[in-house]
PDB file of N, CA and C in Angstrom:
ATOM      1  N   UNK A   1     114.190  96.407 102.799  1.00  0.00           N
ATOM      2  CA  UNK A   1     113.510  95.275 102.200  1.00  0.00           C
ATOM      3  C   UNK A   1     113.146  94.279 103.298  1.00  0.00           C
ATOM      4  N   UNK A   2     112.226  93.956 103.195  1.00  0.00           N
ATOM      5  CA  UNK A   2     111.667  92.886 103.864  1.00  0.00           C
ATOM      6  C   UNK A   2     111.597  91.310 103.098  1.00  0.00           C
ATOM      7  N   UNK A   3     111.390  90.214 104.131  1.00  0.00           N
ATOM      8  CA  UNK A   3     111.253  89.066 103.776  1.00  0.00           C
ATOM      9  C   UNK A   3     109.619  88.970 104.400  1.00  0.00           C
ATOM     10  N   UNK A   4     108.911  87.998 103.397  1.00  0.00           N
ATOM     11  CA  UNK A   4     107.473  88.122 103.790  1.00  0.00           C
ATOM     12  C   UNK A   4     107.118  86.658 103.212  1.00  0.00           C
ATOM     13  N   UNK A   5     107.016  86.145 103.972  1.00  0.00           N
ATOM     14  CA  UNK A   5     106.284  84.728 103.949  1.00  0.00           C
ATOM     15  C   UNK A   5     104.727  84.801 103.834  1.00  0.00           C
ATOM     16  N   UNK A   6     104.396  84.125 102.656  1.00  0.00           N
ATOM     17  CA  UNK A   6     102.821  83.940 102.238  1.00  0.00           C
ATOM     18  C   UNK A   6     102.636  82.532 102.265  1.00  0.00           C
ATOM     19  N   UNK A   7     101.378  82.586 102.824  1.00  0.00           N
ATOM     20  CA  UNK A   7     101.051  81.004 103.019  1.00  0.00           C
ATOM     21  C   UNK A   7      99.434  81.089 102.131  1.00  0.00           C
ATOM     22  N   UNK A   8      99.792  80.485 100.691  1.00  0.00           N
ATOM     23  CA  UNK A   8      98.642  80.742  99.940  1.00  0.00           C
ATOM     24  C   UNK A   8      98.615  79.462  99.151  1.00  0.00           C
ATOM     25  N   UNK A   9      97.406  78.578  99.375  1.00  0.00           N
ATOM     26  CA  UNK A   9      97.444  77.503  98.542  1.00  0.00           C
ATOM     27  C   UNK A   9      96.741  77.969  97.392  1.00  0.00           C
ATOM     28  N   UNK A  10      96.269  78.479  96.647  1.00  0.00           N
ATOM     29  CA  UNK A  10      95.999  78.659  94.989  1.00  0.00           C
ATOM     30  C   UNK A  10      97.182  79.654  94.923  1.00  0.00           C
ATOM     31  N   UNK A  11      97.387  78.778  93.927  1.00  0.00           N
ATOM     32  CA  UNK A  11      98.937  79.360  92.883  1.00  0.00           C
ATOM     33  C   UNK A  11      98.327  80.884  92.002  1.00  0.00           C
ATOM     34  N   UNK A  12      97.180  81.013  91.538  1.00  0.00           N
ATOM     35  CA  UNK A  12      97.667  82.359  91.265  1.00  0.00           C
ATOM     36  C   UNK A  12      97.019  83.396  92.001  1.00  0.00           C
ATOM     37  N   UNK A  13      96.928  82.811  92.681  1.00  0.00           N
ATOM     38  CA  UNK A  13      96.524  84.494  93.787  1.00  0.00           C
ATOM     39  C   UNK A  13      98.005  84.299  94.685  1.00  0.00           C
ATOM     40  N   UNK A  14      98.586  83.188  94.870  1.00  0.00           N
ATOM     41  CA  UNK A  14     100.325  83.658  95.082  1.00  0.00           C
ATOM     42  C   UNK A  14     101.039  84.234  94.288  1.00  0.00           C
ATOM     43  N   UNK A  15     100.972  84.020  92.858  1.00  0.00           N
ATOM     44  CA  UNK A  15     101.740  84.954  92.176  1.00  0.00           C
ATOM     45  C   UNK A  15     101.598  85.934  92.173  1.00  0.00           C
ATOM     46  N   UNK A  16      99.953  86.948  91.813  1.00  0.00           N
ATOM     47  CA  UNK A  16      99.611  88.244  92.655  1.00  0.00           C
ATOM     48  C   UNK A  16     100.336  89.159  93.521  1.00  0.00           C
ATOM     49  N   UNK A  17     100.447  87.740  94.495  1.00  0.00           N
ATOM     50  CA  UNK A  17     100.984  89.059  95.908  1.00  0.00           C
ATOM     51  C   UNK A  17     102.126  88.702  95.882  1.00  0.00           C
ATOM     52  N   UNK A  18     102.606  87.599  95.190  1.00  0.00           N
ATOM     53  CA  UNK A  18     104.117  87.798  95.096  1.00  0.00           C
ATOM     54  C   UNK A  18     104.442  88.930  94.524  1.00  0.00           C
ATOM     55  N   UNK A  19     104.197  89.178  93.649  1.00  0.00           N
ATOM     56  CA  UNK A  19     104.138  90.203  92.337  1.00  0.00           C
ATOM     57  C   UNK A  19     104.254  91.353  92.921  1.00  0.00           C
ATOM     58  N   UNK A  20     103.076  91.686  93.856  1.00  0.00           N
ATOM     59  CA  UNK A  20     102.865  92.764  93.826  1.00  0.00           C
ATOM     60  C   UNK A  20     104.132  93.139  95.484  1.00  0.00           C
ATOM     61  N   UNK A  21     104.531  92.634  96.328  1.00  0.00           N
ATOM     62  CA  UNK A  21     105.749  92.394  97.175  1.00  0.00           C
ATOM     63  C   UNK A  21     106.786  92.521  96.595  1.00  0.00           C
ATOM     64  N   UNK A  22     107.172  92.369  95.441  1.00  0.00           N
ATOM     65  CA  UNK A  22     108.414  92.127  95.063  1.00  0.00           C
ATOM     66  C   UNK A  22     108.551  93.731  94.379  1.00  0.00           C
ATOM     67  N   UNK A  23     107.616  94.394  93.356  1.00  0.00           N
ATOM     68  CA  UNK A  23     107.381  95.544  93.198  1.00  0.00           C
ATOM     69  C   UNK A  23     107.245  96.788  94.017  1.00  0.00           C
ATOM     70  N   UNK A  24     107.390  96.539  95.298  1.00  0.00           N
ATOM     71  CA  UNK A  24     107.617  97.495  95.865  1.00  0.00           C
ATOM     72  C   UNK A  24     108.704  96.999  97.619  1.00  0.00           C
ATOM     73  N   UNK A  25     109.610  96.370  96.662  1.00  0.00           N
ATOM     74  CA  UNK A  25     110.758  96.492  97.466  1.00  0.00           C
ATOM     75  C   UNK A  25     110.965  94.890  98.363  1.00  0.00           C
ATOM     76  N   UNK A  26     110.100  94.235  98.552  1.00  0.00           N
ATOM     77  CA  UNK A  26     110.347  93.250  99.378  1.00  0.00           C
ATOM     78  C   UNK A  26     110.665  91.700  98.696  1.00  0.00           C
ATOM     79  N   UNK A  27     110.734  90.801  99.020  1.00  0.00           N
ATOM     80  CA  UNK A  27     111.646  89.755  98.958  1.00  0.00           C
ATOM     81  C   UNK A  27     110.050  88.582  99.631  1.00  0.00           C
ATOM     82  N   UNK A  28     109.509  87.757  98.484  1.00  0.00           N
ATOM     83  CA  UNK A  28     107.965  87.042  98.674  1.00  0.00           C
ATOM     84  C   UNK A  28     108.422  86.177  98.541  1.00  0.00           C
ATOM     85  N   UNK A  29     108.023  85.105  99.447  1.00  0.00           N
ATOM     86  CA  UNK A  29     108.263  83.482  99.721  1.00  0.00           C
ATOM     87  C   UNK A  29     106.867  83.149  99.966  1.00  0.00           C
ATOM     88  N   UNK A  30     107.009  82.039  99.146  1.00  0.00           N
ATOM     89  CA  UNK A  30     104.802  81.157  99.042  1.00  0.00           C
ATOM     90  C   UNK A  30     105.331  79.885  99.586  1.00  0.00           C
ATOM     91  N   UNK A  31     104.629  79.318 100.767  1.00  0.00           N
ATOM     92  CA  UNK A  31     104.270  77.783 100.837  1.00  0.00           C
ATOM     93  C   UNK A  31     102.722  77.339 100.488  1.00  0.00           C
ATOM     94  N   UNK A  32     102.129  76.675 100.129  1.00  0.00           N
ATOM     95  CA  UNK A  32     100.976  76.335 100.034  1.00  0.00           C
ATOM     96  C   UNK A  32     100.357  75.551 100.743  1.00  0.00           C
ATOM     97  N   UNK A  33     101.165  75.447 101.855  1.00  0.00           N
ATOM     98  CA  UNK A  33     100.587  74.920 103.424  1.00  0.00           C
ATOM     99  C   UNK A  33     100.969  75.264 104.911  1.00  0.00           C
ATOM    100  N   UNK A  34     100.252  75.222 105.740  1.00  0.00           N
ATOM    101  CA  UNK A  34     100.585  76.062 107.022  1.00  0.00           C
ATOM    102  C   UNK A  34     101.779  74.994 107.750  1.00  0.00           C
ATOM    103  N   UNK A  35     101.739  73.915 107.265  1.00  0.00           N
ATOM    104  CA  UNK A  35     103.240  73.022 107.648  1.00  0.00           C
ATOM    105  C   UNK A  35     104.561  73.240 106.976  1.00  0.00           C
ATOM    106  N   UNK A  36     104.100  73.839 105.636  1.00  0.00           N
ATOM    107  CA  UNK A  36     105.704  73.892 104.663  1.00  0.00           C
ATOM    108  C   UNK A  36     105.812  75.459 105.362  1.00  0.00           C
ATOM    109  N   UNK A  37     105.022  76.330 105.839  1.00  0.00           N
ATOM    110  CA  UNK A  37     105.498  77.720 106.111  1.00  0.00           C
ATOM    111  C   UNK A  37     105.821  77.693 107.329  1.00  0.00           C
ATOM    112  N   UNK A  38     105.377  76.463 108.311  1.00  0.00           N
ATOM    113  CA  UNK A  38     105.787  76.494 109.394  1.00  0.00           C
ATOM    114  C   UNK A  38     107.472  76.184 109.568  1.00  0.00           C
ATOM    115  N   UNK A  39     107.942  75.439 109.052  1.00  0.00           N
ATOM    116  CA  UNK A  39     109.134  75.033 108.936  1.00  0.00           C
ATOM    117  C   UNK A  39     110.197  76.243 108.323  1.00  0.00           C
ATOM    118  N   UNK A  40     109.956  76.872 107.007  1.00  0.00           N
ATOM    119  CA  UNK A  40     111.043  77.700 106.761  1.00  0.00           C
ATOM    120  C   UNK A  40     110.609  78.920 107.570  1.00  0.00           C
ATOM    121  N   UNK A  41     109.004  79.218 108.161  1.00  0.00           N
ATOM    122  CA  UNK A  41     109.763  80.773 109.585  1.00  0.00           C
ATOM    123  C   UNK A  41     110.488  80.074 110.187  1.00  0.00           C
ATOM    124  N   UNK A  42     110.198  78.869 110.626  1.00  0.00           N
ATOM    125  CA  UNK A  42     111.703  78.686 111.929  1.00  0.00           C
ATOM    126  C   UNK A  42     113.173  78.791 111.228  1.00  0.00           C
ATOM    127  N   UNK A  43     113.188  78.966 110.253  1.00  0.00           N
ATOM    128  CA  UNK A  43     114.418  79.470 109.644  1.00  0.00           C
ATOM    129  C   UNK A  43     114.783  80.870 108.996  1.00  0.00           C
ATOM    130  N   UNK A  44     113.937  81.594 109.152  1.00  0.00           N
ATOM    131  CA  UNK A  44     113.423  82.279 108.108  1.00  0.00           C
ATOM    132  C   UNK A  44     113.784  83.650 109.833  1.00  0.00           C
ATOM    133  N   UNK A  45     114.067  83.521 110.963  1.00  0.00           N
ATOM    134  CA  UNK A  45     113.913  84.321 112.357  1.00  0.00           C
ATOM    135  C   UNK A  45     112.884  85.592 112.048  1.00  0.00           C
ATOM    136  N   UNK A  46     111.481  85.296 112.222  1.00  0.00           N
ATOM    137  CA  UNK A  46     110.281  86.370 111.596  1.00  0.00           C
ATOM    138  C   UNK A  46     110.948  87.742 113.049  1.00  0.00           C
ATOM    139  N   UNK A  47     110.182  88.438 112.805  1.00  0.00           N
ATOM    140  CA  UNK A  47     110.243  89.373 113.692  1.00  0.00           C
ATOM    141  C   UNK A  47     108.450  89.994 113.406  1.00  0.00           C
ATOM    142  N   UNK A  48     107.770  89.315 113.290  1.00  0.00           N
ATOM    143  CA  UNK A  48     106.160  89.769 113.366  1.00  0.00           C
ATOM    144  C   UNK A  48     105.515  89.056 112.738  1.00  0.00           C
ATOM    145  N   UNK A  49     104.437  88.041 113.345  1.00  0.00           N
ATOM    146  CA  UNK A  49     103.987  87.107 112.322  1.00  0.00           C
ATOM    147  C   UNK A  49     101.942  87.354 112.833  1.00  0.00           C
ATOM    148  N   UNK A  50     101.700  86.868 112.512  1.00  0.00           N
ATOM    149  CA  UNK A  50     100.388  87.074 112.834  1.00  0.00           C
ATOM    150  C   UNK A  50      99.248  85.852 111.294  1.00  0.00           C
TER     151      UNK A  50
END
């Protein structure tokens, strides 16, 4: 399982890929800004971000 940080400001195209992440095994975290996602990867220790 993976942890996968989405940085998606419209709420339902985050639920989508939450949805569809969580259905095949992984663990989906949404911020809806590139500052709130910046803060939990630095907690979050990514190992591939792009």
């Amino acid at each position: 399982m993976a942890r996968i940080l989405l940085i998606e400001d419209s709420p339902t195209e985050a639920a989508v890929m939450i949805q569809l992440l969580e259905r095949n095994g992984h663990q989906g975290l949404n911020r809806d800004s590139s500052g709130n996602g910046s803060c939990l990867m630095g907690s979050m220790e990514p190992r591939v971000t792009g």
